[in-house]
Protein backbone atom coordinates (compact mmCIF):
# COMPACT_ATOMS: atom_id res chain seq x y z
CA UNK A 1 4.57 -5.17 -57.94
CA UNK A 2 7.15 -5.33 -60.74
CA UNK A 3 10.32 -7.01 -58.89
CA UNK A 4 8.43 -8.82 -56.18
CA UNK A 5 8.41 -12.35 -55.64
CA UNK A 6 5.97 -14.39 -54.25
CA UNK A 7 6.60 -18.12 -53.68
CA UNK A 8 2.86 -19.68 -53.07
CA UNK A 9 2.41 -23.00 -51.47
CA UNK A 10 -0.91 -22.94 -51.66
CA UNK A 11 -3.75 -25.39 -53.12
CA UNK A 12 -7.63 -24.93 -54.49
CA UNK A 13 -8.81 -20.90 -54.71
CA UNK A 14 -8.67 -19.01 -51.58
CA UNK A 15 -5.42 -18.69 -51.24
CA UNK A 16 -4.32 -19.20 -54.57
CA UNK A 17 -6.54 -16.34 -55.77
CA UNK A 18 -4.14 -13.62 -53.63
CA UNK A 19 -1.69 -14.69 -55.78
CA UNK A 20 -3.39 -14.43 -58.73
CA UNK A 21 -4.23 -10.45 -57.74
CA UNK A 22 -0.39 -10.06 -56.86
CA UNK A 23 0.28 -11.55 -60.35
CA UNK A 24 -1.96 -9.10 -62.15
CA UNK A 25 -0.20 -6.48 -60.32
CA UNK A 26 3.26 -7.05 -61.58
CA UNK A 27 4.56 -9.70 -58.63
CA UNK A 28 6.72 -12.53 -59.81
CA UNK A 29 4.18 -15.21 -58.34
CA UNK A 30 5.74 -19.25 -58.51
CA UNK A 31 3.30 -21.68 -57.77
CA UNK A 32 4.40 -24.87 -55.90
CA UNK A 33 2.63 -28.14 -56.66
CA UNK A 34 2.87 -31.88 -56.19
CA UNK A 35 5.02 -33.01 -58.63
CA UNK A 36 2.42 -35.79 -59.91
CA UNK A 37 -0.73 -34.74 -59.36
CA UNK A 38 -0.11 -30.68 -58.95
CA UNK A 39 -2.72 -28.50 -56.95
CA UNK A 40 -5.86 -31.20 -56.11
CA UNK A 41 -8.00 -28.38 -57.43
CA UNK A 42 -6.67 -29.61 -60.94
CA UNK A 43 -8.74 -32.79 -60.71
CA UNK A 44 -12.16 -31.23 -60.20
CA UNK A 45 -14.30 -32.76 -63.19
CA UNK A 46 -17.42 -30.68 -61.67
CA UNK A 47 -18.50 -27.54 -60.55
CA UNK A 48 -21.70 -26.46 -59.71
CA UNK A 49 -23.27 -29.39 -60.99
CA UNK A 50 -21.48 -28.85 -64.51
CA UNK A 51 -19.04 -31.08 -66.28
CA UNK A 52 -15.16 -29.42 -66.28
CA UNK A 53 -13.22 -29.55 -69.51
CA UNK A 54 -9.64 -30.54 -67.51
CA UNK A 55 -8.26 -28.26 -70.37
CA UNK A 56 -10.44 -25.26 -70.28
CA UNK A 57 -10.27 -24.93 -66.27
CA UNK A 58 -11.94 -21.95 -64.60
CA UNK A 59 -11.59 -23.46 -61.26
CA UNK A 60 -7.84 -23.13 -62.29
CA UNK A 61 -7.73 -20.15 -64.98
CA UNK A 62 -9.72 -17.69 -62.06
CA UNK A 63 -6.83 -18.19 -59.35
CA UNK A 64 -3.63 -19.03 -61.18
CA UNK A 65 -3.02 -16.80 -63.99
CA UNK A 66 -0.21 -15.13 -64.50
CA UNK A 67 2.12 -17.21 -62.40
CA UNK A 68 4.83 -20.20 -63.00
CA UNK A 69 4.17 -23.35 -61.45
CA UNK A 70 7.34 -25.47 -60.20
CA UNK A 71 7.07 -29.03 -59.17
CA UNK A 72 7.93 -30.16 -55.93
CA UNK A 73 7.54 -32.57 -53.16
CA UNK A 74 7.75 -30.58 -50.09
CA UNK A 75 7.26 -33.90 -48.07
CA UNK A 76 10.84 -34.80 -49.14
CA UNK A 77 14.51 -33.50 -47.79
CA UNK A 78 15.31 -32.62 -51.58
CA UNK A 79 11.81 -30.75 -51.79
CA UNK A 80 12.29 -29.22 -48.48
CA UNK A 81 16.14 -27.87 -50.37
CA UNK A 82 14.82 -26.72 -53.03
CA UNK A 83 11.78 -24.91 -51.70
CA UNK A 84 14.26 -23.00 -49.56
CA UNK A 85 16.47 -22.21 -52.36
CA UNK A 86 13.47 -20.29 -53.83
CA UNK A 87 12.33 -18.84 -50.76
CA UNK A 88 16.10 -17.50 -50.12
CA UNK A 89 14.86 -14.98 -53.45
CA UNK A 90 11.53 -14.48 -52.43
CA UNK A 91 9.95 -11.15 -50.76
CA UNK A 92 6.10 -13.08 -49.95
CA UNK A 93 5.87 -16.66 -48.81
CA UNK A 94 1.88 -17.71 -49.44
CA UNK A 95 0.55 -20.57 -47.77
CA UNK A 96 -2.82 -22.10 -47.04
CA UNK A 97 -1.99 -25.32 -45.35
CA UNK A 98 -3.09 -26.60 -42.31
CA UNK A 99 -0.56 -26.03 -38.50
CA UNK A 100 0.17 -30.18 -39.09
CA UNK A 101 1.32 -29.86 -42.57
CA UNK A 102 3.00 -27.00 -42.06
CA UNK A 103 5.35 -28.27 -39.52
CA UNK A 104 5.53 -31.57 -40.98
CA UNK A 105 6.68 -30.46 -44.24
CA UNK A 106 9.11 -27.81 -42.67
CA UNK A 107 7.53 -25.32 -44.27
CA UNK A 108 6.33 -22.99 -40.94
CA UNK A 109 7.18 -18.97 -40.51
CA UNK A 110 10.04 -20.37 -38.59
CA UNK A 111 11.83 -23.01 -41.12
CA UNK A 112 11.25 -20.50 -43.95
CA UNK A 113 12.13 -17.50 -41.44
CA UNK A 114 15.43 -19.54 -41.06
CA UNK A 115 16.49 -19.02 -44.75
CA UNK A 116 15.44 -15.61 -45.12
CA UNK A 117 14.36 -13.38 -42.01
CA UNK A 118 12.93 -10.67 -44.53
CA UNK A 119 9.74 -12.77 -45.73
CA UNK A 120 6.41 -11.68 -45.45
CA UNK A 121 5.07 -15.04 -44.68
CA UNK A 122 1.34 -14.67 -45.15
CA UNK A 123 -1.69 -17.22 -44.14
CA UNK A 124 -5.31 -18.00 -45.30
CA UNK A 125 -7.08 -20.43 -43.03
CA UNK A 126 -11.01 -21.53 -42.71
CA UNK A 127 -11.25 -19.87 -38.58
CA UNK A 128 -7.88 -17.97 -38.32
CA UNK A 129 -4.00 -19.17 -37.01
CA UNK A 130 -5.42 -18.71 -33.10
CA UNK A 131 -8.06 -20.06 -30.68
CA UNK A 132 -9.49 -23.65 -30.83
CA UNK A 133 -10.27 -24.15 -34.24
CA UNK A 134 -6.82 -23.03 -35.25
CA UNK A 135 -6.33 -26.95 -36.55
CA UNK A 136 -9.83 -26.82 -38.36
CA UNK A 137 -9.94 -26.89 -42.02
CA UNK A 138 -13.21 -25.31 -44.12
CA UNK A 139 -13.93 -24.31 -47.52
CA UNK A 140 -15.77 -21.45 -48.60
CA UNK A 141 -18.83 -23.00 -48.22
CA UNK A 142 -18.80 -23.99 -44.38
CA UNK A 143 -16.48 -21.10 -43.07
CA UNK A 144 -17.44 -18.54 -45.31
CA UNK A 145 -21.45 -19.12 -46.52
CA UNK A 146 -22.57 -21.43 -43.82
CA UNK A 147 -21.14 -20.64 -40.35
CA UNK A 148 -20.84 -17.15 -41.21
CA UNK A 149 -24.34 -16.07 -40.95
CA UNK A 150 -24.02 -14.54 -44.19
CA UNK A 151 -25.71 -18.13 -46.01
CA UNK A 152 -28.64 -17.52 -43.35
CA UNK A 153 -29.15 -13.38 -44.06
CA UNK A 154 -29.58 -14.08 -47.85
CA UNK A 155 -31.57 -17.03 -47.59
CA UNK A 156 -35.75 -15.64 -47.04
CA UNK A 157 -37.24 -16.97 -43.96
CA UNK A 158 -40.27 -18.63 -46.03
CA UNK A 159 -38.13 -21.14 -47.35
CA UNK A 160 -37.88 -23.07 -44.29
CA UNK A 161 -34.49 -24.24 -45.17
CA UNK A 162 -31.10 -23.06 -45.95
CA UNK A 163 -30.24 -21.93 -49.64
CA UNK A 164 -27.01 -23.69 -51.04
CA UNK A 165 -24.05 -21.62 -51.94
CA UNK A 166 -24.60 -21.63 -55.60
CA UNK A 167 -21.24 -19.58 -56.61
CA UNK A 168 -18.28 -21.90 -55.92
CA UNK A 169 -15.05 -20.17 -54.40
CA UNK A 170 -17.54 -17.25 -53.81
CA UNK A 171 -15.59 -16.20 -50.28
CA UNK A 172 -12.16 -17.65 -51.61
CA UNK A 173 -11.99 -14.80 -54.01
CA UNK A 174 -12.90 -11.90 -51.65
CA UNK A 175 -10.46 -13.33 -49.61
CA UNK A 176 -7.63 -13.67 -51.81
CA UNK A 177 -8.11 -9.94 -52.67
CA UNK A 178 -8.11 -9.52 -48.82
CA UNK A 179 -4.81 -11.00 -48.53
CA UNK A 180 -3.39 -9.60 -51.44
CA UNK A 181 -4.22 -6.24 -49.89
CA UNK A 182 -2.44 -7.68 -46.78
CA UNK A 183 0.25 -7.91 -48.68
CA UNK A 184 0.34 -4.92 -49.98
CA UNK A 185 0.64 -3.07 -46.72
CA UNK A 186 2.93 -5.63 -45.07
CA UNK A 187 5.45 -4.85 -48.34
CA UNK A 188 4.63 -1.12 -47.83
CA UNK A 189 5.49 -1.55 -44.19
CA UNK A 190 8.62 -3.13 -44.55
CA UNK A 191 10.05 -0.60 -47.11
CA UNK A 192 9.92 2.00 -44.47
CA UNK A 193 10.20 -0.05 -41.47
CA UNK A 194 12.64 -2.89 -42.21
CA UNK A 195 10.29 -5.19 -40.47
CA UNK A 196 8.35 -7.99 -42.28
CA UNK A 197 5.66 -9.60 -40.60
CA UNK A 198 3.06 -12.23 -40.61
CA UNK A 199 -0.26 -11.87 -41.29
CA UNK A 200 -3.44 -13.94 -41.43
CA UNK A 201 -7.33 -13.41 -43.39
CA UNK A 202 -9.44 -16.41 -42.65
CA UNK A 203 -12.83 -17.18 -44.71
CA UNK A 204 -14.89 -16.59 -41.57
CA UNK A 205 -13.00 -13.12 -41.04
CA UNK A 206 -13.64 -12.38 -44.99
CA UNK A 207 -17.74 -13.23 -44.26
CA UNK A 208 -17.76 -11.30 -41.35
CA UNK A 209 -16.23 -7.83 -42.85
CA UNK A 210 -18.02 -8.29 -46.10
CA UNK A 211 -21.60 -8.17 -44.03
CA UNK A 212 -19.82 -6.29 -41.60
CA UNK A 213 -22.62 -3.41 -41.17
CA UNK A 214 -24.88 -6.29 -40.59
CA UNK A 215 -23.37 -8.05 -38.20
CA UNK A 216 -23.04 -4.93 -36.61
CA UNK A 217 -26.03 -4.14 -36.32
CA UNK A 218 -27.12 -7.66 -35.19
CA UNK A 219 -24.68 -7.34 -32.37
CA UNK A 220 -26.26 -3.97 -31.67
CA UNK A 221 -29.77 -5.08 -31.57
CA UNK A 222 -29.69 -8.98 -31.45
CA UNK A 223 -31.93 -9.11 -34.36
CA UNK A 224 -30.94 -10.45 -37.75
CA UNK A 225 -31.58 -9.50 -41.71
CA UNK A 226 -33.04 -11.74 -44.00
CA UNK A 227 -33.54 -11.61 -47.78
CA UNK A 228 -37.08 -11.59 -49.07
CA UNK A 229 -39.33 -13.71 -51.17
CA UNK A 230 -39.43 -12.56 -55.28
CA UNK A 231 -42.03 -9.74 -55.37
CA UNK A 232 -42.14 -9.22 -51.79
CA UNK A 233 -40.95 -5.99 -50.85
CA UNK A 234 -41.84 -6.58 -47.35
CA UNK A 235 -42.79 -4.03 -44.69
CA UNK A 236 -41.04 -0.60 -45.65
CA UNK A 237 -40.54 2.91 -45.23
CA UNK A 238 -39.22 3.43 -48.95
CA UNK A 239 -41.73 1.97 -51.83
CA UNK A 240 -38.42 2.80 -54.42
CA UNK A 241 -36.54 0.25 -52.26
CA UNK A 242 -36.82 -3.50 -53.70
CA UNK A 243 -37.41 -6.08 -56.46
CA UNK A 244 -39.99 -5.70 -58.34
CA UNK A 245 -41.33 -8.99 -61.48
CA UNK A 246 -41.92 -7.42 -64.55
CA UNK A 247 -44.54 -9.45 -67.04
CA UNK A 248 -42.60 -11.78 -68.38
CA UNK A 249 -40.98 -12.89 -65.16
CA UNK A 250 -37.71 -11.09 -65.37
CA UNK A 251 -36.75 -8.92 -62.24
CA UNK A 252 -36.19 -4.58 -61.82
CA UNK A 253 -34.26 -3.42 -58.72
CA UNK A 254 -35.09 -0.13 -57.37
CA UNK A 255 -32.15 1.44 -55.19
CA UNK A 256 -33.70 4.75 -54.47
CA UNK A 257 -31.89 4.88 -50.47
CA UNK A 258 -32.98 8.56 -50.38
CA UNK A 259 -36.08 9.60 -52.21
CA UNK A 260 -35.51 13.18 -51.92
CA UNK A 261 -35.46 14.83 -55.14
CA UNK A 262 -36.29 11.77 -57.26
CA UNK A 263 -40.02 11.19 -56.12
CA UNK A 264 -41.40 13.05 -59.12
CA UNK A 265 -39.20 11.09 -61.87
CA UNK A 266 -39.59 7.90 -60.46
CA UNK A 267 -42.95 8.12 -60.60
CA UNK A 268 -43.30 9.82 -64.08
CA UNK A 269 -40.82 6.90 -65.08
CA UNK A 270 -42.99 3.96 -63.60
CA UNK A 271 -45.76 5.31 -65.54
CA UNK A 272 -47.60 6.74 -62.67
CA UNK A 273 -47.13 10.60 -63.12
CA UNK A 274 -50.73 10.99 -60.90
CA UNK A 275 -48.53 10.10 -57.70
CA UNK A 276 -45.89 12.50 -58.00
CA UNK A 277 -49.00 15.02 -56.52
CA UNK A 278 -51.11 12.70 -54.70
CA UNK A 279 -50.37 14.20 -50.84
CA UNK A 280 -49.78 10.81 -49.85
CA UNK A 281 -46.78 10.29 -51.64
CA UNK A 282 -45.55 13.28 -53.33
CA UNK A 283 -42.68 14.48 -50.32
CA UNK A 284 -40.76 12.13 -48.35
CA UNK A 285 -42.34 12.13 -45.14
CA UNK A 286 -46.01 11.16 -46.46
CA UNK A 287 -44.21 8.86 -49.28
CA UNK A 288 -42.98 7.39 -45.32
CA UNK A 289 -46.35 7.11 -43.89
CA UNK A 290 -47.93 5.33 -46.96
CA UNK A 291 -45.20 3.22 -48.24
CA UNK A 292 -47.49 0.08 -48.55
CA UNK A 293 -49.25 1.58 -50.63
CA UNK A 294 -47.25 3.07 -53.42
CA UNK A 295 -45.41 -0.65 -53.49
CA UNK A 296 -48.88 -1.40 -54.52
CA UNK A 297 -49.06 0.93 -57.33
CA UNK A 298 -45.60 -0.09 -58.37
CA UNK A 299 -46.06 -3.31 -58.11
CA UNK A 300 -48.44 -3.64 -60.81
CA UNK A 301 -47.08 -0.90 -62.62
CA UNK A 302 -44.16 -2.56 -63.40
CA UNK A 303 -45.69 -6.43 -63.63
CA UNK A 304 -47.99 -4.56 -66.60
CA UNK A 305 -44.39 -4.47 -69.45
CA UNK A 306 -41.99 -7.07 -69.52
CA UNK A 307 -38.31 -6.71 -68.85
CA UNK A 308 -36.56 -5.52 -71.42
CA UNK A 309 -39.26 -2.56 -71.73
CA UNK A 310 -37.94 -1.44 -68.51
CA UNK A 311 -34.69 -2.05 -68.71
CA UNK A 312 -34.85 0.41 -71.83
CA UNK A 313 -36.82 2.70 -70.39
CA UNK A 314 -35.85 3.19 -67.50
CA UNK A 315 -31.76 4.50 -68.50
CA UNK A 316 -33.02 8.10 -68.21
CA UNK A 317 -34.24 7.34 -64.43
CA UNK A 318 -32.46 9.84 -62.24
CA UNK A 319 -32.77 7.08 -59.46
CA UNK A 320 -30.58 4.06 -58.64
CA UNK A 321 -31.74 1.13 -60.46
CA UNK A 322 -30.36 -2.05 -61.97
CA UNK A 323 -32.24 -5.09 -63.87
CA UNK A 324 -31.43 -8.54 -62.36
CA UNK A 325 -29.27 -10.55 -64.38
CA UNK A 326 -27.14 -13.68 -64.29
CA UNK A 327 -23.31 -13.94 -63.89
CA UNK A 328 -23.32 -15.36 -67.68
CA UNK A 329 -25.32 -12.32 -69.06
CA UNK A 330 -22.34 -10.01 -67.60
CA UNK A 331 -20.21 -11.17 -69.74
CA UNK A 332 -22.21 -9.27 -72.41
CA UNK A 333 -22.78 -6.42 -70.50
CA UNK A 334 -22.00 -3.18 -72.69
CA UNK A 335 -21.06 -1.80 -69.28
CA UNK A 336 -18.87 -4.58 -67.77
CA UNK A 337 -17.13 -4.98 -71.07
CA UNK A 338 -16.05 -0.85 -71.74
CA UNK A 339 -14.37 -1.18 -67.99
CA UNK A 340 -11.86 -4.20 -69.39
CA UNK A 341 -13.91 -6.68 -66.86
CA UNK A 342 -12.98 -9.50 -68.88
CA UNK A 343 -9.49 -10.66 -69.87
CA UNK A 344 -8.55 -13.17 -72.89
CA UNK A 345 -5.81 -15.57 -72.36
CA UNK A 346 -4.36 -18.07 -74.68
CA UNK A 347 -5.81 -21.56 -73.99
CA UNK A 348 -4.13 -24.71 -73.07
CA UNK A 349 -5.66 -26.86 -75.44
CA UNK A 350 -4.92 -24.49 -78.09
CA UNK A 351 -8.27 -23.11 -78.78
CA UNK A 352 -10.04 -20.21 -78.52
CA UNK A 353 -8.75 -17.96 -76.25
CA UNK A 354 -9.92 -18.59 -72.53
CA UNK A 355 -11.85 -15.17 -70.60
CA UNK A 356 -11.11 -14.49 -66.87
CA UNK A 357 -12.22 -12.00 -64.83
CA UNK A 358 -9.82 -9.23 -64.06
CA UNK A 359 -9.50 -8.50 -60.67
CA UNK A 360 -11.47 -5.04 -59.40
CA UNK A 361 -8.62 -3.14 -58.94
CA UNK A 362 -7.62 -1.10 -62.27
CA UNK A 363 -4.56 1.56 -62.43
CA UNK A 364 -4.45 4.13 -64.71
CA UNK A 365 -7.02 2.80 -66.94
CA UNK A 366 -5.13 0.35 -68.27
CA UNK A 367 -6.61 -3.20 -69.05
CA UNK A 368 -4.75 -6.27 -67.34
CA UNK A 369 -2.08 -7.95 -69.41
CA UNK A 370 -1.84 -11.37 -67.90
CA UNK A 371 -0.61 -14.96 -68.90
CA UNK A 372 -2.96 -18.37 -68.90
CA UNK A 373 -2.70 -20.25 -65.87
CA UNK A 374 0.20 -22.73 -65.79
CA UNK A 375 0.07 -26.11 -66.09
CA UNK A 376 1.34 -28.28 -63.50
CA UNK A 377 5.43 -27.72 -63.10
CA UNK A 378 5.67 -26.09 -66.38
CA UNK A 379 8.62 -23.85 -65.29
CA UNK A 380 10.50 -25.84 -62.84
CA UNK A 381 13.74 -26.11 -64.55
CA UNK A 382 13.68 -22.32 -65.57
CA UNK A 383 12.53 -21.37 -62.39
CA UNK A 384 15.70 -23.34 -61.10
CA UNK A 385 18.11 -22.28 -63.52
CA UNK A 386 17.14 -18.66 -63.28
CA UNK A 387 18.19 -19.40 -59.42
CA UNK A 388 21.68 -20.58 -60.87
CA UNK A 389 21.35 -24.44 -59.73
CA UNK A 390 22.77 -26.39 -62.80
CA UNK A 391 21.28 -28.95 -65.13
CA UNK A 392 23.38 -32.01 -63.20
CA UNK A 393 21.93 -31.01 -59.46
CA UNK A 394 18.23 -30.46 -61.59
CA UNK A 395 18.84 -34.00 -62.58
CA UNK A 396 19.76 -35.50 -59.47
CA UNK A 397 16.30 -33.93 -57.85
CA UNK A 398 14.36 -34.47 -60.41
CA UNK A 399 15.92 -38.46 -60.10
CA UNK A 400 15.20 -38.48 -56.40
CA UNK A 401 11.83 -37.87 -57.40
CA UNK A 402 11.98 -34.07 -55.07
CA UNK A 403 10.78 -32.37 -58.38
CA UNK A 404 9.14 -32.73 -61.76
């Protein structure tokens, strides 16, 4: 993306996160934020329940490394001026705000179409830019977890209730790599075409193609998945198929989709060599017929050694398995950490260096060279000055109170 320009108007992750992506893939990205109080995201003090260090940000690290950030009040004429000088330079215009705002602030496909008829101008909204809801505004947790369907498939039945989101900006970030894949194809169809277009990813289109053989299916058959209980591998057809509590509490999952060829060392690896030529279980079809009964046999073969006994022993499975871990243990994961999964930028505060999470794309191998996020207008007068507007108009904007 070395050479593009993407001028981002754009506030808390969703959105912001595309540009992040673009960033890590070459793209000139310039933030735009109030020039007092910058992107509201900046003022979270909590997530998830946990205190925020305002200098050591990951609600701001995650989605805005790697870019500039110019101050500007795009409520004012001067704003308004200057935003247009940028986007006269710019290839992507990146935008999150609601219709209202939008045309209030002059900042619609068709004001910044005006000063340059090339621009991708590209959208993220909670329900998409048509139909009733077009004015609505969501978060990831109502458009993408809640009204979805995908908050109801993963929470179990038993509960009785709905299960909270527990990852904030969960959908924002699938969607922002949505969009910047958007992007990507808009750019590539303008190159041969000539033609730039609009285009639009909503968090309830993001849900809907990330369960999308579910809902599929659901469509298909009216009826609905749900997750299970711990421990309860529910009715099944496949015994190697589902979460099973080791002694100590900890979790195995067993990802066998097609037993065929992996019966016998399964079995041999569960301790429970006998079963690889008991008739019930020892081909596919019987394994089938009697698959109650094996989770039995699994069941308390692995709730008899505690977790990290299997999750030793159980490397030379030929089967899919994986033990269950939290998001903080991945960032120790031997695994995670030889695939460059985890990037160090410099921190604001001055301290340790800060680790993000690289995006999932990776080209040639290479780990991702990126920059801290920026704080709020950090670049604006080199931003402007690289545009060739001199120090005395700067001055008069920055006295008008248009930027900071």
């Amino acid at each position: 993306m070395e050479g593009v320009r993407v001028l981002e108007v754009a506030q808390f992750t969703f959105v912001p996160a595309a540009g992040a992506i673009l960033a890590d893939w070459g793209a000139d990205v310039i933030k735009v934020e109030h020039p007092v109080r910058g992107d509201t995201q900046r003022g979270f003090i909590n997530m998830g329940g946990f205190q925020l260090d305002p200098n050591r940000h990951p609600l701001i690290e995650h989605p805005n490394r790697g870019k500039r950030s110019v101050g500007i009040d795009v409520s004012k004429a001067d704003g308004q001026e200057v935003l247009y000088e940028i986007a006269r330079t710019a290839d992507v215009f990146l935008t999150n705000y609601m219709p209202a705002q939008r045309q209030k602030n002059k900042f619609d496909v068709e004001h910044i179409r005006a000063v340059n008829p090339n621009i991708i101008y590209a959208r993220g909204s909670a329900y998409g830019d048509k139909g009733p809801e077009r004015d609505v505004g969501g978060f990831d947790g109502t458009a993408f977890w809640t009204r979805s369907g995908v908050g109801h498939a993963l929470t179990p039945e038993e509960i009785g209730g709905a299960l909270s989101q527990g990852i904030p900006a969960f959908g924002d970030s699938i969607g922002g790599m949505n969009i910047a894949g958007g992007i990507s194809a808009a750019l590539f169809h303008r190159e041969r075409t000539g033609e730039a277009v609009e285009l639009d990813v909503s968090l309830l289109s993001t849900a809907w193609w990330a369960a999308g053989a579910s809902v599929t299916q659901g469509m298909e058959t009216g009826e609905t998945m749900r997750s299970l209980m711990p421990d309860n591998v529910g009715p099944t057809v496949n015994p190697f198929l589902g979460n099973y509590l080791t002694s100590d509490g900890g979790t195995i999952n067993l990802c066998i989709v097609s037993p065929t060829g992996y019966i016998r060392d399964a079995f041999e690896h569960l301790g429970l060599p006998d079963l690889a030529d008991d008739p019930r279980f020892s081909d596919v079809m019987p394994l089938i017929e009697n698959a109650q009964a094996a989770v039995e046999f699994i069941r308390d073969a692995i709730h008899s050694k505690p977790f990290d006994y299997w999750r030793e022993h159980l490397k030379t499975m030929k089967g899919q398995w994986a033990p269950f871990q939290s998001l903080v243990e991945l960032g120790s994961d031997d695994q995670a950490i030889a695939n460059d999964m985890i990037v160090e930028v410099d921190a604001t505060d001055g301290g340790k260096p800060f680790r993000v999470v690289r995006g999932p794309v990776q080209f040639n191998h290479e780990p991702l060279e990126t920059t801290r996020a920026p704080q709020a207008s950090e670049h604006t007068e080199i931003v402007l000055m690289e545009l060739g507007m001199d120090w005395d108009r700067i001055e008069a904007f920055k006295n008008s109170g248009a930027i900071a």
